[in-house]
PDB file of N, CA and C in Angstrom:
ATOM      1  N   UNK A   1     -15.480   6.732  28.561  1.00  0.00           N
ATOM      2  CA  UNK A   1     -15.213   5.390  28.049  1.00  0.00           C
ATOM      3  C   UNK A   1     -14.324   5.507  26.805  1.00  0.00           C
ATOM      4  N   UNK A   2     -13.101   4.561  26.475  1.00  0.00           N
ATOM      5  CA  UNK A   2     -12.416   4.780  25.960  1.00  0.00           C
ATOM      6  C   UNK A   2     -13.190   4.206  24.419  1.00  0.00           C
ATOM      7  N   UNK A   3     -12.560   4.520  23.401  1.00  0.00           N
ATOM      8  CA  UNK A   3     -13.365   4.003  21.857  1.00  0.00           C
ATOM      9  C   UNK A   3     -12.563   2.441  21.718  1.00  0.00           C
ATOM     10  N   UNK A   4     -13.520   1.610  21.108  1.00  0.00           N
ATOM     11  CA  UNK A   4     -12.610  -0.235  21.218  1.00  0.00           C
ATOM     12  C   UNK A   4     -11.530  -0.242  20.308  1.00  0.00           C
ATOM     13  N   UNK A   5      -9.976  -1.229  20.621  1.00  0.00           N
ATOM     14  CA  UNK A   5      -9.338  -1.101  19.615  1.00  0.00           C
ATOM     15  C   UNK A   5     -10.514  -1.865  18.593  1.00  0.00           C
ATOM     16  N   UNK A   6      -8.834  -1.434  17.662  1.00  0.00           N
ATOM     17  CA  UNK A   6      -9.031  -1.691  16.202  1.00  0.00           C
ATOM     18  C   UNK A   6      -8.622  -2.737  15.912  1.00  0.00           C
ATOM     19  N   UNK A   7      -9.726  -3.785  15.563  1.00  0.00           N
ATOM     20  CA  UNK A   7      -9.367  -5.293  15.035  1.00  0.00           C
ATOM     21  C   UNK A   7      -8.333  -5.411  13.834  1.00  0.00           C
ATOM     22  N   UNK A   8      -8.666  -4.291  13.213  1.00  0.00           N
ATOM     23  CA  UNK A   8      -7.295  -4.348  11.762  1.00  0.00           C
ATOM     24  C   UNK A   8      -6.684  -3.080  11.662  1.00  0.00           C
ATOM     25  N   UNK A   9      -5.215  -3.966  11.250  1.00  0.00           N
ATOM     26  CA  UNK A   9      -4.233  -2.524  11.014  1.00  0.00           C
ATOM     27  C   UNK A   9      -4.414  -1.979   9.400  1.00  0.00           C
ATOM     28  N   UNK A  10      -3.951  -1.272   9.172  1.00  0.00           N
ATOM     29  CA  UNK A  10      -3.387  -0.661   7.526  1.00  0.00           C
ATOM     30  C   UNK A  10      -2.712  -2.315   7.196  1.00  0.00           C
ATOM     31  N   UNK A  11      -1.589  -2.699   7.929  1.00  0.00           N
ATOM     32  CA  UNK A  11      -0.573  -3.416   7.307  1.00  0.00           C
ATOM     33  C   UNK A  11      -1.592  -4.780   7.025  1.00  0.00           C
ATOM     34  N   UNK A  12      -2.587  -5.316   7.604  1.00  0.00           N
ATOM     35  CA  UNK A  12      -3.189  -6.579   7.622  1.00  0.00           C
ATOM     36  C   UNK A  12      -4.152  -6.471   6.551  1.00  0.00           C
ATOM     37  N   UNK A  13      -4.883  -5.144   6.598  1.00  0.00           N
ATOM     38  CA  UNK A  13      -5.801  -4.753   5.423  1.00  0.00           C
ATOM     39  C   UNK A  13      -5.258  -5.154   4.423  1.00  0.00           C
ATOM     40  N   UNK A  14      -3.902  -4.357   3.558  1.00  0.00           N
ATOM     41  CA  UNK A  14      -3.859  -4.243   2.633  1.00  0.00           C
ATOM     42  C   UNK A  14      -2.902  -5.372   2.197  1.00  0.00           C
ATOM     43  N   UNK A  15      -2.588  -6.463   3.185  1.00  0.00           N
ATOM     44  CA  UNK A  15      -2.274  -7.916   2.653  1.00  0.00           C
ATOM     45  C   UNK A  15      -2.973  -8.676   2.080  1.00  0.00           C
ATOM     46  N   UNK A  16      -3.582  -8.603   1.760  1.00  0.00           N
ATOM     47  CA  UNK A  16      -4.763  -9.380   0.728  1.00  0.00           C
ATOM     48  C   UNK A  16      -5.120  -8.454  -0.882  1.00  0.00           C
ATOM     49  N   UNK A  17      -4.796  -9.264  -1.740  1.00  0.00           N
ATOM     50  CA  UNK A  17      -4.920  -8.942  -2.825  1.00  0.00           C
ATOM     51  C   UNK A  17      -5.969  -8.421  -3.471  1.00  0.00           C
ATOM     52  N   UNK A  18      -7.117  -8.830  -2.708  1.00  0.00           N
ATOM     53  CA  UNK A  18      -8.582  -8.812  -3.090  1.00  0.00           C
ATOM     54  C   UNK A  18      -8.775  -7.267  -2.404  1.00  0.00           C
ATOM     55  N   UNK A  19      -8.672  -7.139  -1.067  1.00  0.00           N
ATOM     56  CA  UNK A  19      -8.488  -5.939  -0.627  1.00  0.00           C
ATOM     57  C   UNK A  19      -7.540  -4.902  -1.131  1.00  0.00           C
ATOM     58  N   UNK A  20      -6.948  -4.553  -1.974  1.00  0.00           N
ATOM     59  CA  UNK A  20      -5.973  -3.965  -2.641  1.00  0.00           C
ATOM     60  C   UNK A  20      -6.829  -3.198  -3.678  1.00  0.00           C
ATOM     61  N   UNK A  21      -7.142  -4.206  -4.559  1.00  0.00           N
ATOM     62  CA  UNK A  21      -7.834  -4.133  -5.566  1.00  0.00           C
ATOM     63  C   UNK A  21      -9.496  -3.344  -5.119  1.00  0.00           C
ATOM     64  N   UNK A  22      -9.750  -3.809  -4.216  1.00  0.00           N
ATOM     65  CA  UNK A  22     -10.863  -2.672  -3.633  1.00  0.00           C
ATOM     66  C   UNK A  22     -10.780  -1.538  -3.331  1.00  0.00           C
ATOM     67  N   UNK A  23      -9.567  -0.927  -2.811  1.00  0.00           N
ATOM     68  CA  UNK A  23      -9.320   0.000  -2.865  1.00  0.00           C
ATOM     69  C   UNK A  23      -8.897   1.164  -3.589  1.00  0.00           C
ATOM     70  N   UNK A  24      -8.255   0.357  -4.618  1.00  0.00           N
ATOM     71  CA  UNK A  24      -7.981   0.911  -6.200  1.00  0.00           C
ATOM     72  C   UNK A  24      -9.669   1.042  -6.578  1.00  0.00           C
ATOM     73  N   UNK A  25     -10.626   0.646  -6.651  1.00  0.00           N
ATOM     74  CA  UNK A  25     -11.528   0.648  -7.036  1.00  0.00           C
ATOM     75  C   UNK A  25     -12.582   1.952  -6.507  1.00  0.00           C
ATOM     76  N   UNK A  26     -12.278   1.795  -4.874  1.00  0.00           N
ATOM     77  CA  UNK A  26     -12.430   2.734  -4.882  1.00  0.00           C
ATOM     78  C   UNK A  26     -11.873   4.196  -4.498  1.00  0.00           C
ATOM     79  N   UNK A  27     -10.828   4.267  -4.660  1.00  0.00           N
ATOM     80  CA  UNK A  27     -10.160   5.571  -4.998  1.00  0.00           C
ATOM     81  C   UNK A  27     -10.648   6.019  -6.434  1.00  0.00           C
ATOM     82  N   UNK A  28     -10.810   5.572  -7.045  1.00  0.00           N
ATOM     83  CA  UNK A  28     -11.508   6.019  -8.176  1.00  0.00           C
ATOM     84  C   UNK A  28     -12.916   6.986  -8.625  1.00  0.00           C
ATOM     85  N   UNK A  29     -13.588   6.048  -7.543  1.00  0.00           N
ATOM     86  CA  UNK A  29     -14.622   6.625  -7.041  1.00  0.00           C
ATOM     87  C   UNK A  29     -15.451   5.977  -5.824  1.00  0.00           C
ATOM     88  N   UNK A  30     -16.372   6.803  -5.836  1.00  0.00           N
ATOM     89  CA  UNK A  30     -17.182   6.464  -4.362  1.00  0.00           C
ATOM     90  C   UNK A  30     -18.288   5.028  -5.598  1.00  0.00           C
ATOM     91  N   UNK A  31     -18.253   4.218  -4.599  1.00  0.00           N
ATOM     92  CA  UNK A  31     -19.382   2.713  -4.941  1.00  0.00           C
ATOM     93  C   UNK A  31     -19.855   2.296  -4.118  1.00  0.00           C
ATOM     94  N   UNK A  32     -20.947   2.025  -4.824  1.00  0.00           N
ATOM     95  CA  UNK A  32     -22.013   0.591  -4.135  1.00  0.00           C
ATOM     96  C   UNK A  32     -21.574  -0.949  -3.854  1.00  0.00           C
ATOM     97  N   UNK A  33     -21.959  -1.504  -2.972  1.00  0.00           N
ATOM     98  CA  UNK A  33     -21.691  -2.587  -2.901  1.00  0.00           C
ATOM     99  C   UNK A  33     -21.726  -3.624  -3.992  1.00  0.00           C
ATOM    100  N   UNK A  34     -22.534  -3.076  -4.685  1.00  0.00           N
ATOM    101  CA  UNK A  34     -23.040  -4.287  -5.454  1.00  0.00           C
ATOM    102  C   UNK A  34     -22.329  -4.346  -6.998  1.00  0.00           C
ATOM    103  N   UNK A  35     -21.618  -2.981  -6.821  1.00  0.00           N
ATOM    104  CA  UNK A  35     -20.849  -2.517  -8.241  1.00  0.00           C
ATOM    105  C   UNK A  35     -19.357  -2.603  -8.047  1.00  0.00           C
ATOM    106  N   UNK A  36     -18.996  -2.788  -6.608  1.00  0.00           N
ATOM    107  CA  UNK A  36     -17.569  -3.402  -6.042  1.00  0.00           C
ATOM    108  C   UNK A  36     -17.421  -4.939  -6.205  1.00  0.00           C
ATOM    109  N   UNK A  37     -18.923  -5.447  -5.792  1.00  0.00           N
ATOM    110  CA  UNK A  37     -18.582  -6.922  -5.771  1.00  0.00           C
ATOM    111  C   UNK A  37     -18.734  -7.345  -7.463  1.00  0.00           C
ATOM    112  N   UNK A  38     -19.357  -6.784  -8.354  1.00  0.00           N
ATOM    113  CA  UNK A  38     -19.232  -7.064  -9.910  1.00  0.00           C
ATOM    114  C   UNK A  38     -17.586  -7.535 -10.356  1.00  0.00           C
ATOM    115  N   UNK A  39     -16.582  -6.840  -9.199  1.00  0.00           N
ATOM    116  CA  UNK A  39     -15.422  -6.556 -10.440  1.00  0.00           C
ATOM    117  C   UNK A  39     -14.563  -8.163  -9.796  1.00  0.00           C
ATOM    118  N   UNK A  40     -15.668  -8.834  -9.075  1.00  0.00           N
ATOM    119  CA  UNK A  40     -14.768 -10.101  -8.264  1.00  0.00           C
ATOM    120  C   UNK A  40     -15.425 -11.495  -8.456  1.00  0.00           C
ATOM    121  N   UNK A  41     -15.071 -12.512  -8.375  1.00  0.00           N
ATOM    122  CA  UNK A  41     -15.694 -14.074  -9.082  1.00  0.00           C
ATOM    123  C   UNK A  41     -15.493 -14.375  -7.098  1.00  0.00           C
ATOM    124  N   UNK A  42     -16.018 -13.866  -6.204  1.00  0.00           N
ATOM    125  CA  UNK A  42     -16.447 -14.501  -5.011  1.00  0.00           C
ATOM    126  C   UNK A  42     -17.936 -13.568  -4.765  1.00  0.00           C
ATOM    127  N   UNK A  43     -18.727 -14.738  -3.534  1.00  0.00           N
ATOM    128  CA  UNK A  43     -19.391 -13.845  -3.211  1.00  0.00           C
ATOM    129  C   UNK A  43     -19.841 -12.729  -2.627  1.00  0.00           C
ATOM    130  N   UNK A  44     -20.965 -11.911  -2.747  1.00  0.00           N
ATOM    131  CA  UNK A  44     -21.107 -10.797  -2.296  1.00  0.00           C
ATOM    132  C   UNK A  44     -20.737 -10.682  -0.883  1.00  0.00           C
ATOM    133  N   UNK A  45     -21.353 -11.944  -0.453  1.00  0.00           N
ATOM    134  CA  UNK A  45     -20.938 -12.149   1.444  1.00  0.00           C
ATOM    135  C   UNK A  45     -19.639 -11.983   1.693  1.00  0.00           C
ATOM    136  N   UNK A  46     -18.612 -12.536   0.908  1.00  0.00           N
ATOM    137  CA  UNK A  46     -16.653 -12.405   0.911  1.00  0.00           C
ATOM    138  C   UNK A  46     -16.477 -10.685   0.594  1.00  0.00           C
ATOM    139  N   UNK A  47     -17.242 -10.321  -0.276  1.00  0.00           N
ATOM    140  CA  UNK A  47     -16.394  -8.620  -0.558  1.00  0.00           C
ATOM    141  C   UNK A  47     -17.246  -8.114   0.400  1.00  0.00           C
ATOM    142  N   UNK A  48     -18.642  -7.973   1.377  1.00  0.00           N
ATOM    143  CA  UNK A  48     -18.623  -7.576   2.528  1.00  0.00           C
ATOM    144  C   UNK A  48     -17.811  -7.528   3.438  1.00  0.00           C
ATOM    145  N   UNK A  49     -17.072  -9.113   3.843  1.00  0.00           N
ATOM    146  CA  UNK A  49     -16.424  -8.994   5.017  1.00  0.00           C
ATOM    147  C   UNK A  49     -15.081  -8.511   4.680  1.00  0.00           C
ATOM    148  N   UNK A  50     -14.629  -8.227   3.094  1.00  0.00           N
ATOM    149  CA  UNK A  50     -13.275  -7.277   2.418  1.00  0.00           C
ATOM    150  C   UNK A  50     -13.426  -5.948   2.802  1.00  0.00           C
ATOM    151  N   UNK A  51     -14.883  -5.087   2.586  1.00  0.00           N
ATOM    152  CA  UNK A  51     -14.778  -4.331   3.244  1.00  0.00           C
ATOM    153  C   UNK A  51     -15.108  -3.901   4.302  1.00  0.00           C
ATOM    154  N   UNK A  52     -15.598  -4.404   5.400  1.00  0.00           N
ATOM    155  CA  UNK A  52     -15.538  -4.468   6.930  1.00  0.00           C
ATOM    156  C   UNK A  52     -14.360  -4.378   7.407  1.00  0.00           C
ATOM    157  N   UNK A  53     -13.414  -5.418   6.732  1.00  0.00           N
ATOM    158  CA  UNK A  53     -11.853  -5.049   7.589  1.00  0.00           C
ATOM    159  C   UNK A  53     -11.045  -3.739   6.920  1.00  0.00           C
ATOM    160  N   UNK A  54     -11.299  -3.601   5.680  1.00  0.00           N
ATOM    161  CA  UNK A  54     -10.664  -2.470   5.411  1.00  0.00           C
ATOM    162  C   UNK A  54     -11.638  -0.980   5.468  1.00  0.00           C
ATOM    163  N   UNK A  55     -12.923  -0.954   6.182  1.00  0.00           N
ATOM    164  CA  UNK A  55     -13.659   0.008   7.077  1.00  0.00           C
ATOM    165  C   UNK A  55     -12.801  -0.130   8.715  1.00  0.00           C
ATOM    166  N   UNK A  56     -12.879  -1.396   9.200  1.00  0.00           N
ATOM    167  CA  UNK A  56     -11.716  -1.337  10.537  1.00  0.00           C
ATOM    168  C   UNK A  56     -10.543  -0.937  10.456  1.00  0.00           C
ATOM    169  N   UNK A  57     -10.006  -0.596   8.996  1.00  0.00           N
ATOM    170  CA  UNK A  57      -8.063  -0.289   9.156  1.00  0.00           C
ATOM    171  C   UNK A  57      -8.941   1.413   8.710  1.00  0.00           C
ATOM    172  N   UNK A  58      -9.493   1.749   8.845  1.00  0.00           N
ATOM    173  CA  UNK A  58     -10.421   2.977   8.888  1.00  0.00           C
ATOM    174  C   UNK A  58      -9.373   3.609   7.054  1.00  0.00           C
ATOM    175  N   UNK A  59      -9.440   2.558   6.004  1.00  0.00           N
ATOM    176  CA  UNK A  59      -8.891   2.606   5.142  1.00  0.00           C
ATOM    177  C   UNK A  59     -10.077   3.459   4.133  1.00  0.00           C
ATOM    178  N   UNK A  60     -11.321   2.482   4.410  1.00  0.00           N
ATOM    179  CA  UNK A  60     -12.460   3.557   3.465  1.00  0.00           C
ATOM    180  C   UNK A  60     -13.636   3.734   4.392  1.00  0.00           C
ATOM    181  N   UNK A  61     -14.864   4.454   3.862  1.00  0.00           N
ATOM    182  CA  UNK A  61     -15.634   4.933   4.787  1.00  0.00           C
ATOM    183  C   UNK A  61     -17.231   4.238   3.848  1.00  0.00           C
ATOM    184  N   UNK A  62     -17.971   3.859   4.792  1.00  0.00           N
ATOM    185  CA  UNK A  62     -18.822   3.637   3.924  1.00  0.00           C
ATOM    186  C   UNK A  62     -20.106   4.490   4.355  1.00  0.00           C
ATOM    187  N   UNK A  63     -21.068   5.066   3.646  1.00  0.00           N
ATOM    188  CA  UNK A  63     -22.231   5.885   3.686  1.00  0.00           C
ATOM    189  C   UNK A  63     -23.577   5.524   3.110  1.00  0.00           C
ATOM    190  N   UNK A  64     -24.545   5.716   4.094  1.00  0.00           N
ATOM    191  CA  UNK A  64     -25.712   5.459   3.234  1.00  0.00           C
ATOM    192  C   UNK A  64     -26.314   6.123   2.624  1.00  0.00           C
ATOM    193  N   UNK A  65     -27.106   5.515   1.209  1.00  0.00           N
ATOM    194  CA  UNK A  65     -27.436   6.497   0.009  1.00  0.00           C
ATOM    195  C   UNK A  65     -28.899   5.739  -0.119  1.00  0.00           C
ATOM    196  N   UNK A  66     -30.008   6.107   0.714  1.00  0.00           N
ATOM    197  CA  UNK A  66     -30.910   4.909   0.326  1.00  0.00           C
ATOM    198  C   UNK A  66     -31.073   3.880   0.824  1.00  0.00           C
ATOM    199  N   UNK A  67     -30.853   2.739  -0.033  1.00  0.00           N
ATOM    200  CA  UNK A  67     -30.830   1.045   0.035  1.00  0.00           C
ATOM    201  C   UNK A  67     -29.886   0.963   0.244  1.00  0.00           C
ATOM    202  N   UNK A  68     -28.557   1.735  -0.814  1.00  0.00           N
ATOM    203  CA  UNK A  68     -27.291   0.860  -0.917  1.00  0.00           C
ATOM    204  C   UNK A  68     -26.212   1.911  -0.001  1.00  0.00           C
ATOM    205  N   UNK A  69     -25.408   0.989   0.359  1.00  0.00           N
ATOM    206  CA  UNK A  69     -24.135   1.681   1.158  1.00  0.00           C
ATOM    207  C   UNK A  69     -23.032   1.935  -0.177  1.00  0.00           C
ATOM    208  N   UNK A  70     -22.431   3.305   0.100  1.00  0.00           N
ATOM    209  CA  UNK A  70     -21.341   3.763  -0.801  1.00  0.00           C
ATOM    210  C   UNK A  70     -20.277   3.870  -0.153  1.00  0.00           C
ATOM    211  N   UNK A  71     -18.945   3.458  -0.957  1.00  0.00           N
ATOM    212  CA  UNK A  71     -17.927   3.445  -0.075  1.00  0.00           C
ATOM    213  C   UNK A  71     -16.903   4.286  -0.886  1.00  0.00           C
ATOM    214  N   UNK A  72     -15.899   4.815  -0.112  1.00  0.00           N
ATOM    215  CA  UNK A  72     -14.870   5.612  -0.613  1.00  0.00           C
ATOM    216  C   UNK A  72     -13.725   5.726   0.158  1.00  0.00           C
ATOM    217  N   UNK A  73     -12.670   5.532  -0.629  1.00  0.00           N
ATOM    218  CA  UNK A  73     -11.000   5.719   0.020  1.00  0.00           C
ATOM    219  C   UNK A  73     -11.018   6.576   0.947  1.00  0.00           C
ATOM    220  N   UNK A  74     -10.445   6.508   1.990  1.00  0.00           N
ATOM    221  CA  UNK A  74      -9.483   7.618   2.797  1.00  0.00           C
ATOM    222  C   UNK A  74      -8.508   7.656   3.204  1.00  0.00           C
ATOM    223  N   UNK A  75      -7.949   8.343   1.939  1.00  0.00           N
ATOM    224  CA  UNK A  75      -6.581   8.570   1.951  1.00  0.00           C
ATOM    225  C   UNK A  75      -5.441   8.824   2.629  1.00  0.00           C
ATOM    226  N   UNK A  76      -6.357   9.578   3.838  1.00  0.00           N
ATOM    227  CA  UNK A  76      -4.963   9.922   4.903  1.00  0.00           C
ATOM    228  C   UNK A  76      -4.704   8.634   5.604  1.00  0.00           C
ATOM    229  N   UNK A  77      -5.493   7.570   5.651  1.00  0.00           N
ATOM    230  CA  UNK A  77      -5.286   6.356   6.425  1.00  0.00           C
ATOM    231  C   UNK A  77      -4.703   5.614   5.760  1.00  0.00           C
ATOM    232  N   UNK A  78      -4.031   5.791   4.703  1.00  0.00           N
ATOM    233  CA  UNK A  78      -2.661   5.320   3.570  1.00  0.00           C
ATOM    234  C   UNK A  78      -1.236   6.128   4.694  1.00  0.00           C
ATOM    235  N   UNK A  79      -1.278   7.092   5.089  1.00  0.00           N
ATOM    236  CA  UNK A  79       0.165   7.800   5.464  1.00  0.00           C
ATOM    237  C   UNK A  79       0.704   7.043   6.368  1.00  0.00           C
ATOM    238  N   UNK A  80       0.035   5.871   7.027  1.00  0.00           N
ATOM    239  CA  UNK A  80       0.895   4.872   8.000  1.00  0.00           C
ATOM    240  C   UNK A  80       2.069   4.004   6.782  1.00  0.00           C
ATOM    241  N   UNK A  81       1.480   3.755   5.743  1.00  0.00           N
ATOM    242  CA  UNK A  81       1.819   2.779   5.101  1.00  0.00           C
ATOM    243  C   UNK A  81       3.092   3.784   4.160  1.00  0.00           C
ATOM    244  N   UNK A  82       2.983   4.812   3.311  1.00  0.00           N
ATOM    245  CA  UNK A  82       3.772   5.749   3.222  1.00  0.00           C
ATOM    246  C   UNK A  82       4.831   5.735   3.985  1.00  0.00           C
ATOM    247  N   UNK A  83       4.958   6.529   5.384  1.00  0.00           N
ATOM    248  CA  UNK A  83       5.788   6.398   5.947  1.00  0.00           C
ATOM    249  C   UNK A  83       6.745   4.905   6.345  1.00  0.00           C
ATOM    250  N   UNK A  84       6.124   4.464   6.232  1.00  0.00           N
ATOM    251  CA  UNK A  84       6.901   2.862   6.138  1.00  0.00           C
ATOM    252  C   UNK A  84       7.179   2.682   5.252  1.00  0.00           C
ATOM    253  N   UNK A  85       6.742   2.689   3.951  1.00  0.00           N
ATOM    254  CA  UNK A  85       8.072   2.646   2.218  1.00  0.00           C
ATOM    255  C   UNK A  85       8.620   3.654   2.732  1.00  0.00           C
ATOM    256  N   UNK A  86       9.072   4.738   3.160  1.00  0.00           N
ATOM    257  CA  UNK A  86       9.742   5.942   2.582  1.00  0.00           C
ATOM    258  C   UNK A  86      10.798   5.442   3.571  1.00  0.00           C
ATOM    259  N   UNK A  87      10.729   4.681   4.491  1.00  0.00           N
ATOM    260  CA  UNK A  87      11.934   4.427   5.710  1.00  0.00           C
ATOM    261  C   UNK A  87      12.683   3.433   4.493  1.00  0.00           C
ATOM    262  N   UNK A  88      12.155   2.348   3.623  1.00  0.00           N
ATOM    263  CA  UNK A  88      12.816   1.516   3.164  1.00  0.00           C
ATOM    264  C   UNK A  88      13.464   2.131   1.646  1.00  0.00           C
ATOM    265  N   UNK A  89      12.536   3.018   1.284  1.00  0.00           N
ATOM    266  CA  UNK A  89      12.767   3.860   0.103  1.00  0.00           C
ATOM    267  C   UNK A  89      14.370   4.776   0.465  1.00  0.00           C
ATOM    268  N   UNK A  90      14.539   5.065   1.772  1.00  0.00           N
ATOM    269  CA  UNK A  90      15.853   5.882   1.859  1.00  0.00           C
ATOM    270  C   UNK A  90      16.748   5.116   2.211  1.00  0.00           C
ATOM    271  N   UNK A  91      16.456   3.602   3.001  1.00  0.00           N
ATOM    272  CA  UNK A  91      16.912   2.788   3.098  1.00  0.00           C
ATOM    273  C   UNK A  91      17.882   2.181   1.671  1.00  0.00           C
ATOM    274  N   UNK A  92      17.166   1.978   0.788  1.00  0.00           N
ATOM    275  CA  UNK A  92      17.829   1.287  -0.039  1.00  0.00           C
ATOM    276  C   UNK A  92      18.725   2.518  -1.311  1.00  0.00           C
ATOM    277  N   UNK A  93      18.327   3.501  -1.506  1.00  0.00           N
ATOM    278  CA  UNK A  93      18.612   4.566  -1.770  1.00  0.00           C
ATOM    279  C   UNK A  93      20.169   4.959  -1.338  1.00  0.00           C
ATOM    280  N   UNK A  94      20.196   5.036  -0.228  1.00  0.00           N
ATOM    281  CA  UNK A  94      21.254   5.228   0.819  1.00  0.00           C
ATOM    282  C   UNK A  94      22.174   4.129   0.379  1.00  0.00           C
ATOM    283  N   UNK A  95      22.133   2.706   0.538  1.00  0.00           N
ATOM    284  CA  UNK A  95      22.677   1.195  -0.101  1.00  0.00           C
ATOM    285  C   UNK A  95      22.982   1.466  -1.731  1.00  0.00           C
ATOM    286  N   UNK A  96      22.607   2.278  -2.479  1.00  0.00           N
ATOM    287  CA  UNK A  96      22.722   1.983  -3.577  1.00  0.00           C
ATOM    288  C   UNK A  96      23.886   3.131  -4.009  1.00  0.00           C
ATOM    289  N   UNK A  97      23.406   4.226  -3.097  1.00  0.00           N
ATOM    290  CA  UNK A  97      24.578   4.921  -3.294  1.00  0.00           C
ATOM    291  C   UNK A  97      25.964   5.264  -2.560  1.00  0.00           C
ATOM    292  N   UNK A  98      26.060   4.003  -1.709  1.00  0.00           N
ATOM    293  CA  UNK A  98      27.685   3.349  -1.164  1.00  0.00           C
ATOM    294  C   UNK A  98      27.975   2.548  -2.449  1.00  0.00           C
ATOM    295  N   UNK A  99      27.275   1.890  -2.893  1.00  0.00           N
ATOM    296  CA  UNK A  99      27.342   0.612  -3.596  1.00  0.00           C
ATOM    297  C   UNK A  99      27.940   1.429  -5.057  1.00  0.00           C
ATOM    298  N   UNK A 100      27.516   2.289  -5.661  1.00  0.00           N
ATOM    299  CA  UNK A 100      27.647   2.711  -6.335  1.00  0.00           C
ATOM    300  C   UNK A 100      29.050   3.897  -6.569  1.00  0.00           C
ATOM    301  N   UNK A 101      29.419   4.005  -5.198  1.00  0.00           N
ATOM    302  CA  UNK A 101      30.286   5.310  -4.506  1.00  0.00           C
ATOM    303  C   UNK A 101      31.352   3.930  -4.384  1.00  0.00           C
ATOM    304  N   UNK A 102      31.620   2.605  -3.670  1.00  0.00           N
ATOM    305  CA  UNK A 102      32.386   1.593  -4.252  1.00  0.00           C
ATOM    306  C   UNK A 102      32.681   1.666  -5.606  1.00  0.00           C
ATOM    307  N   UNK A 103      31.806   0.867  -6.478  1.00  0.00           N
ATOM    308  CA  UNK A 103      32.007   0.223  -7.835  1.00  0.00           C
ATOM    309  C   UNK A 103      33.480   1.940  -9.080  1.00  0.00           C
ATOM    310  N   UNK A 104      32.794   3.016  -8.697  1.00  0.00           N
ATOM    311  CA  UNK A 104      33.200   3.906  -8.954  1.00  0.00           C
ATOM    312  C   UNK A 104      34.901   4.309  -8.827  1.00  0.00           C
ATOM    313  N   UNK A 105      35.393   4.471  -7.228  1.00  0.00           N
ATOM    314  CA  UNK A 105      36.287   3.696  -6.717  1.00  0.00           C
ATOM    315  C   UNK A 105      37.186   3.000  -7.268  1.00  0.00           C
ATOM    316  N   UNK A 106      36.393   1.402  -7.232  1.00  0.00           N
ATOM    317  CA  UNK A 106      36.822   0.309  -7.405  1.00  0.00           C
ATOM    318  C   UNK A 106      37.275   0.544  -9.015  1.00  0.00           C
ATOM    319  N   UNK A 107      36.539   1.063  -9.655  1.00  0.00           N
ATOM    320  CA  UNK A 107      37.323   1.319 -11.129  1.00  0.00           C
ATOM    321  C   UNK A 107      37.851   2.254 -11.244  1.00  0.00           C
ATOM    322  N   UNK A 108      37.744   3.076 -10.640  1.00  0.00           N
ATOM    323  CA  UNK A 108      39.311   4.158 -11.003  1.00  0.00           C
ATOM    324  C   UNK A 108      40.580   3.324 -10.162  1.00  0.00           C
ATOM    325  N   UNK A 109      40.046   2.565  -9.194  1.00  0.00           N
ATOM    326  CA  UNK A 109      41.703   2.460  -8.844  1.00  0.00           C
ATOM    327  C   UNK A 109      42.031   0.969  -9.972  1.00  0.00           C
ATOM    328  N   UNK A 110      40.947   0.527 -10.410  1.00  0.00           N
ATOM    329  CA  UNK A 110      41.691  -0.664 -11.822  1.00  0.00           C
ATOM    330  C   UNK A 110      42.172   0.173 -12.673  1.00  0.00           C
ATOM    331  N   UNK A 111      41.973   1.040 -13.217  1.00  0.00           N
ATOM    332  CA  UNK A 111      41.979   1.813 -14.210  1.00  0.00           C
ATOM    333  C   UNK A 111      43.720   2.540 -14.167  1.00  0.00           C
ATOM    334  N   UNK A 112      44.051   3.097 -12.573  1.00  0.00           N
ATOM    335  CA  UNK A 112      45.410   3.772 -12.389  1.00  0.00           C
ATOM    336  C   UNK A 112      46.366   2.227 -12.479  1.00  0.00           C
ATOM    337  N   UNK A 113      45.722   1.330 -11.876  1.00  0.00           N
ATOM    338  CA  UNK A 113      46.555   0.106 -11.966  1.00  0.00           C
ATOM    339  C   UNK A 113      46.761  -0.645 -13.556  1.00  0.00           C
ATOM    340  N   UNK A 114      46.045  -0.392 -13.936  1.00  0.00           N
ATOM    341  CA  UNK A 114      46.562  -0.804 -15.067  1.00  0.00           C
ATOM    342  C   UNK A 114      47.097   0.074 -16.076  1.00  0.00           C
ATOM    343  N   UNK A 115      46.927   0.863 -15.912  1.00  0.00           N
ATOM    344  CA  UNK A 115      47.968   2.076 -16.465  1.00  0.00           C
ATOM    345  C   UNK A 115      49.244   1.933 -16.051  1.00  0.00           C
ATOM    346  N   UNK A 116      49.673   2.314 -15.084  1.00  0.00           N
ATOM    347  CA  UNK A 116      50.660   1.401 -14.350  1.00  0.00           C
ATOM    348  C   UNK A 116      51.702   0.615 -15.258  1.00  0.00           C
ATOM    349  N   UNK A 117      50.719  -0.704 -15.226  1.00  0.00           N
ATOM    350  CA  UNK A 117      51.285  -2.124 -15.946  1.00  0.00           C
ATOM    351  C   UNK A 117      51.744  -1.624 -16.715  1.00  0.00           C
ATOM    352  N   UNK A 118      51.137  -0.812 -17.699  1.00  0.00           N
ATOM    353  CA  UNK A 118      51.536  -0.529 -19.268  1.00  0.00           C
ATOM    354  C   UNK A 118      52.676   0.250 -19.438  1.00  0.00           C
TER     355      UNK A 118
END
């Protein structure tokens, strides 16, 4: 039997601001639920279902310690998102240095031209 997709991607997870910020939180360190939902003015029930979807973008992992569930980043489930800046990162990189390989150019040949004039 095959395993069910995945209701959330990386890219849907980490569109939400609130989810962002959870994750910064916990990359920091491993937390409790109840010390994740402290750092937010919604309720505990809203930063559950924050991290349910970003446990489905298999972004953090959560573990039981007891009573309370602890959760923690996993990092390699960031390298989807990586590789997607780094396409736009060479992308614009690449643009900046035509753009720049122009302007360069473009003033040396003002520069012979107006020498020229003179």
């Amino acid at each position: 039997m095959s395993a069910p997709a995945q209701k959330y991607d990386v890219f849907q997870a980490v569109a939400d601001p609130t989810r962002r910020e959870v994750l910064r939180l916990v990359a920091e360190k491993e937390r409790p639920v109840s010390e994740i939902a402290g750092h937010f003015s919604i309720s505990r029930t809203a930063v559950a279902k924050h991290l349910h979807i970003l446990s489905e973008a298999k972004l953090i992992k959560g573990r039981k310690a007891g009573r309370e569930k602890l959760y923690t980043l996993q990092p390699e489930s960031l390298a989807e998102l990586r590789e997607w800046l780094a396409y736009f990162d060479r992308f614009w990189d690449n643009r900046l240095s035509v753009l720049k390989h122009l302007i360069e150019n473009d003033k040396s040949t003002y520069l012979e031209h107006n020498e020229k004039e003179e």
